[in-house]
Structures are given as C-alpha cells and as structure tokens.
C-alpha atoms as a PDB file:
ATOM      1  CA  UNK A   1     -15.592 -74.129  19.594  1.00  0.00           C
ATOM      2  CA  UNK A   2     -13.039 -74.758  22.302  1.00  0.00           C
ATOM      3  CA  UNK A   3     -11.058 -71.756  23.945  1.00  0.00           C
ATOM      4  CA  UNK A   4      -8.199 -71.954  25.981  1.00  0.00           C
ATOM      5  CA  UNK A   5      -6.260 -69.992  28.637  1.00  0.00           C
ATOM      6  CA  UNK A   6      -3.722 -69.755  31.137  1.00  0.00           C
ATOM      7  CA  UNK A   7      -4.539 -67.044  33.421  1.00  0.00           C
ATOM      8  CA  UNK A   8      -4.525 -68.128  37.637  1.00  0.00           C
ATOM      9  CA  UNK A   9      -5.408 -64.568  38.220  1.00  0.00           C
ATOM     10  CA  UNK A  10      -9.402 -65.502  37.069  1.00  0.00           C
ATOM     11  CA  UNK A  11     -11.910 -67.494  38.250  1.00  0.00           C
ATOM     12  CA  UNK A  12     -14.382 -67.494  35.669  1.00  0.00           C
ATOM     13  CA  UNK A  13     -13.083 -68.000  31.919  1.00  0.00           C
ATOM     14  CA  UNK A  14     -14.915 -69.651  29.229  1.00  0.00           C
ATOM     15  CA  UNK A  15     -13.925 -73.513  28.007  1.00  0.00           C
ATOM     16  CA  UNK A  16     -16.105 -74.003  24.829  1.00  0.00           C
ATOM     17  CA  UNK A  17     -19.332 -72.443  23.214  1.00  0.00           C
ATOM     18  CA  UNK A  18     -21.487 -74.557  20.832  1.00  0.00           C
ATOM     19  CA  UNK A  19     -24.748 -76.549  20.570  1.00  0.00           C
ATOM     20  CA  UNK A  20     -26.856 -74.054  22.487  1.00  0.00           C
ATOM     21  CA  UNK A  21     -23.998 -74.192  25.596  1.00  0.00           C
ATOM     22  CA  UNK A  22     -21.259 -72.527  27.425  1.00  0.00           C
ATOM     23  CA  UNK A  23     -18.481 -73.964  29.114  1.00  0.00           C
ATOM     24  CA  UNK A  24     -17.119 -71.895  32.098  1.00  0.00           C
ATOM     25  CA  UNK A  25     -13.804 -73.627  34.062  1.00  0.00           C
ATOM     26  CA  UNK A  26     -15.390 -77.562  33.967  1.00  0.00           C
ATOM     27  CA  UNK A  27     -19.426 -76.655  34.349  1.00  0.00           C
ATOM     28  CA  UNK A  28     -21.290 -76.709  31.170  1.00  0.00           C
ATOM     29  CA  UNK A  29     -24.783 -74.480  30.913  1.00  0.00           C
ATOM     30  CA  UNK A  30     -27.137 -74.024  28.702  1.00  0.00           C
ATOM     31  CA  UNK A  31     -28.679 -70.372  30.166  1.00  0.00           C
ATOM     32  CA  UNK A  32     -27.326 -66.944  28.916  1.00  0.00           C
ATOM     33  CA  UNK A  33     -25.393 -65.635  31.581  1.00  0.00           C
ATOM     34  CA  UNK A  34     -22.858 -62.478  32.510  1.00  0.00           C
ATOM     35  CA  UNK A  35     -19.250 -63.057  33.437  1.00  0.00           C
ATOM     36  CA  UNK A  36     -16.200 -61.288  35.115  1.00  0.00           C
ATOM     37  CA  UNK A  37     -12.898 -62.747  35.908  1.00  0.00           C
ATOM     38  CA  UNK A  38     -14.108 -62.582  39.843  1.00  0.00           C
ATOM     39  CA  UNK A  39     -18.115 -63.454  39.588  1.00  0.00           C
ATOM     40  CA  UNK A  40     -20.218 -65.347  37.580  1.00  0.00           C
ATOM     41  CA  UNK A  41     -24.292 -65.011  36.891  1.00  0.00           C
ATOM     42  CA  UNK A  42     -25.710 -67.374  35.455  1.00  0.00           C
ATOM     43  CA  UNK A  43     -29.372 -66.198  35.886  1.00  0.00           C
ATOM     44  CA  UNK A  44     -28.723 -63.625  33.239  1.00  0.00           C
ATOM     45  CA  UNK A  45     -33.089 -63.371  31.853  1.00  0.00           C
ATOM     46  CA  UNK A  46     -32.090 -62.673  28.318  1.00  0.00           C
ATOM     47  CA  UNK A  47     -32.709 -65.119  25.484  1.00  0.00           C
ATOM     48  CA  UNK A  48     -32.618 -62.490  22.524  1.00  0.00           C
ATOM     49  CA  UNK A  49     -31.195 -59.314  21.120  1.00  0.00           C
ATOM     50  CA  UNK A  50     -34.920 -58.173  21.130  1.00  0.00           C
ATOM     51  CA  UNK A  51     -35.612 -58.478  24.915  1.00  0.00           C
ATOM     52  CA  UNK A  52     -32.728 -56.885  26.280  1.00  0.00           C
ATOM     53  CA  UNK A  53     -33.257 -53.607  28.443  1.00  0.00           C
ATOM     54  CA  UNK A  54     -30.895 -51.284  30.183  1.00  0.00           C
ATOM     55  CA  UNK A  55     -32.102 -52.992  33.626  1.00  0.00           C
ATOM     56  CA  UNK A  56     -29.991 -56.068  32.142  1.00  0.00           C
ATOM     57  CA  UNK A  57     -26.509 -54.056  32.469  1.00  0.00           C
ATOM     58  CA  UNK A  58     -27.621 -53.065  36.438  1.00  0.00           C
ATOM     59  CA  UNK A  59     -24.697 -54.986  38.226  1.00  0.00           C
ATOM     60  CA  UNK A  60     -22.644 -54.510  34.861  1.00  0.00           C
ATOM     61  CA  UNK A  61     -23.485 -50.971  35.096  1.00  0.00           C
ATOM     62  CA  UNK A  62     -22.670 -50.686  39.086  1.00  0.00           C
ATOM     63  CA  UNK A  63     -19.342 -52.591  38.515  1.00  0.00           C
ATOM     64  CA  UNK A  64     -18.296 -50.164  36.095  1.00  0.00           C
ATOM     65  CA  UNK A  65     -15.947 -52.171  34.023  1.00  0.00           C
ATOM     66  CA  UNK A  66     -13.312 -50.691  31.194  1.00  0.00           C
ATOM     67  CA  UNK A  67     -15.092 -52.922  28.535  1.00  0.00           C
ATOM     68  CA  UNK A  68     -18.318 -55.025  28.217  1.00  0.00           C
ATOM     69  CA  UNK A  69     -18.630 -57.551  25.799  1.00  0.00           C
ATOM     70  CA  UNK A  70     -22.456 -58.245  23.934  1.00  0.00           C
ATOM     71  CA  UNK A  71     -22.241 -61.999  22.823  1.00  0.00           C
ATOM     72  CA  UNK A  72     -25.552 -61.954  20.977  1.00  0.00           C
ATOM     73  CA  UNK A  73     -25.844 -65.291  19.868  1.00  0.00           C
ATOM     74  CA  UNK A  74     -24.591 -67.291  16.797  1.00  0.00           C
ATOM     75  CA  UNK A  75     -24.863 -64.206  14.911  1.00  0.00           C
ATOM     76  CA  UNK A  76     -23.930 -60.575  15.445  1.00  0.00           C
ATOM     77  CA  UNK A  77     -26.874 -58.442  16.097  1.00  0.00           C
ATOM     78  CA  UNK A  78     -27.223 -54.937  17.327  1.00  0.00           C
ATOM     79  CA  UNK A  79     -29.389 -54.089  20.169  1.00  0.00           C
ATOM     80  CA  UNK A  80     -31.580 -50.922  19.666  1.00  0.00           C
ATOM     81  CA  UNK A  81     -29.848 -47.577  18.868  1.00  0.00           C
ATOM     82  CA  UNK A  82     -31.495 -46.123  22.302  1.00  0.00           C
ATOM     83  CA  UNK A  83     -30.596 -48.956  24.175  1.00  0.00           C
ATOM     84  CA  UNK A  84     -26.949 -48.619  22.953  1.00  0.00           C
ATOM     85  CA  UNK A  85     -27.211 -44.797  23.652  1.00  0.00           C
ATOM     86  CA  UNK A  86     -28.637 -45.717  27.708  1.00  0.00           C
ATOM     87  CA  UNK A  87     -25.515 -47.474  27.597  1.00  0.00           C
ATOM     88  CA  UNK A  88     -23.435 -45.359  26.937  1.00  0.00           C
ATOM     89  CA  UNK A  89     -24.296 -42.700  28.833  1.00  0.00           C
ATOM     90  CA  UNK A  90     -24.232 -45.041  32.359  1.00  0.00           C
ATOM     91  CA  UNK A  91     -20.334 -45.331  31.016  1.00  0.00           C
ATOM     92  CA  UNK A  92     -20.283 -48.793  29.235  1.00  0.00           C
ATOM     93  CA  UNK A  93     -18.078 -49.468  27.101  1.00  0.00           C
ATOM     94  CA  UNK A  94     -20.010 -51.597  24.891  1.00  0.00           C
ATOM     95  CA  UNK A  95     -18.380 -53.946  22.589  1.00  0.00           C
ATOM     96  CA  UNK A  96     -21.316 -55.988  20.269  1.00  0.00           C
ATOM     97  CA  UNK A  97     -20.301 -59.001  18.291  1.00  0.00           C
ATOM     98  CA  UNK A  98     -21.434 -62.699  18.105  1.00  0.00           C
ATOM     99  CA  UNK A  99     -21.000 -64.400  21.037  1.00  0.00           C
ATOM    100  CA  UNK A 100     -17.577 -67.067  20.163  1.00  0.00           C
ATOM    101  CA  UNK A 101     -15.987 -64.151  19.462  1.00  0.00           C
ATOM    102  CA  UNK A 102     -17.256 -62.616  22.747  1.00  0.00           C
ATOM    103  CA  UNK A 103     -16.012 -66.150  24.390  1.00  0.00           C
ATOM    104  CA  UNK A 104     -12.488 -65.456  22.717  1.00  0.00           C
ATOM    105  CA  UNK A 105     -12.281 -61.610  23.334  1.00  0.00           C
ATOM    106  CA  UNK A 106     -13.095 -62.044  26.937  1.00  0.00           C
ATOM    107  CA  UNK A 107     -10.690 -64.934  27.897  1.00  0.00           C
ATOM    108  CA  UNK A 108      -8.052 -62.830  25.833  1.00  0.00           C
ATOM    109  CA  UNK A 109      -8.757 -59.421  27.575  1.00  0.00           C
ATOM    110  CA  UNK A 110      -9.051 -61.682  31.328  1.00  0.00           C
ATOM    111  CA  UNK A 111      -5.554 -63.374  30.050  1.00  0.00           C
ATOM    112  CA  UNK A 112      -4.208 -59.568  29.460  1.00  0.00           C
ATOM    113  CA  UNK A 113      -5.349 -58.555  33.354  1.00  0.00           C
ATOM    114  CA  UNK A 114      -8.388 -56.355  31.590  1.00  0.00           C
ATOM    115  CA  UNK A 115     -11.092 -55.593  33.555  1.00  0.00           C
ATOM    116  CA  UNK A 116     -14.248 -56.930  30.987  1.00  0.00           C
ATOM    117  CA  UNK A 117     -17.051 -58.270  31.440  1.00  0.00           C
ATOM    118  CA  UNK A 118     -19.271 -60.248  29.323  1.00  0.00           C
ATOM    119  CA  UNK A 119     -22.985 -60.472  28.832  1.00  0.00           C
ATOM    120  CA  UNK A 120     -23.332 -63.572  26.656  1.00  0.00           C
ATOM    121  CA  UNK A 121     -26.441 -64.575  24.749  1.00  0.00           C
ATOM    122  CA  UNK A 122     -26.369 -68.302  23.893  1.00  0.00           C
ATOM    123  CA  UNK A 123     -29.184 -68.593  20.703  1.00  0.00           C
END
C-alpha cells in the first residue's frame, strides 16, 4: 500500500507498507521501528503484540507526544489491558489499530502539523 504526502515541515513520513516492509522518505526496512516527524528508530525490539512492555514507549513516553499510534501488524490487535492502563497513566495517548492504517493516520496527522508518533509493528 503506497501513501503519499506533501508536508516539508517532516523528515520522517512513511512511503509504502506491504510484504513484511516499510518505506520511510526513499529507504525501505524490514524491522519494526518508532517514528516522529523529527526522529526515526529503527531498532524498535518488538516483533509482536505479545512482547511489547511499557519499557518499549521509554523515549515515546519522555517525548510526551499529543497522540501515539500502535501499528500492530497486518491485523488490529490489542496489547494487554495493564499494559494499555501503564500507558495511560505515563500520559499516552494511545491510538491501537493495524499498522496501514497507522502508516496513513500518521502521515495525515504529520501533514496536519500534529505532534504523533508512531510505534509500528511490521508482522
């Protein structure tokens, strides 16, 4: 799936998500990763809904952005209810949905000077 956007203001948006990779500006990867318009990680250790912690969010977490977006992988799935609850009480605004639509939301939000971030699971 190919995204587009015009926005100068970032320097990270997404290109394309399929086949087990992401497309951010021209460099495709094939790792899960976290994204802002300014910064982008692409050592993110998280391969599953199942493994994720609250030591995940950390620089998330320390950034404090107005809205995080979960891409969890070619299907929406919900991280634990006490995981979502840790989140929510460091002040995340956590928004959970498969990750395309994560792709699309962020690059939208980024377009719409937002401050997001996105924590994107690729399987």
């Amino acid at each position: 799936m190919k995204f587009v956007l015009d926005n100068p203001e970032a320097d990270y948006v997404f290109g394309h998500y399929g086949d087990g990779k992401l497309k951010v500006n021209e460099q495709l990867y094939d790792t899960s990763m976290v994204i802002f318009p300014d910064a982008l990680h692409t050592d993110w250790p998280c391969n599953s809904i199942n493994e994720l912690t609250v030591g995940h969010f950390d620089e998330i977490i320390a950034r404090n952005p107005d809205i995080v977006l979960l891409g969890t992988g070619v299907k929406q799935r919900f991280p634990s209810t006490e995981l979502r609850r840790s989140l929510a009480a460091a002040g995340l605004n956590l928004e959970i949905m498969d990750t395309a639509a994560a792709c699309r939301t962020y690059n939208l939000l980024v377009a719409e000077g937002r401050d997001v971030a996105a924590a994107v699971i690729i399987f």
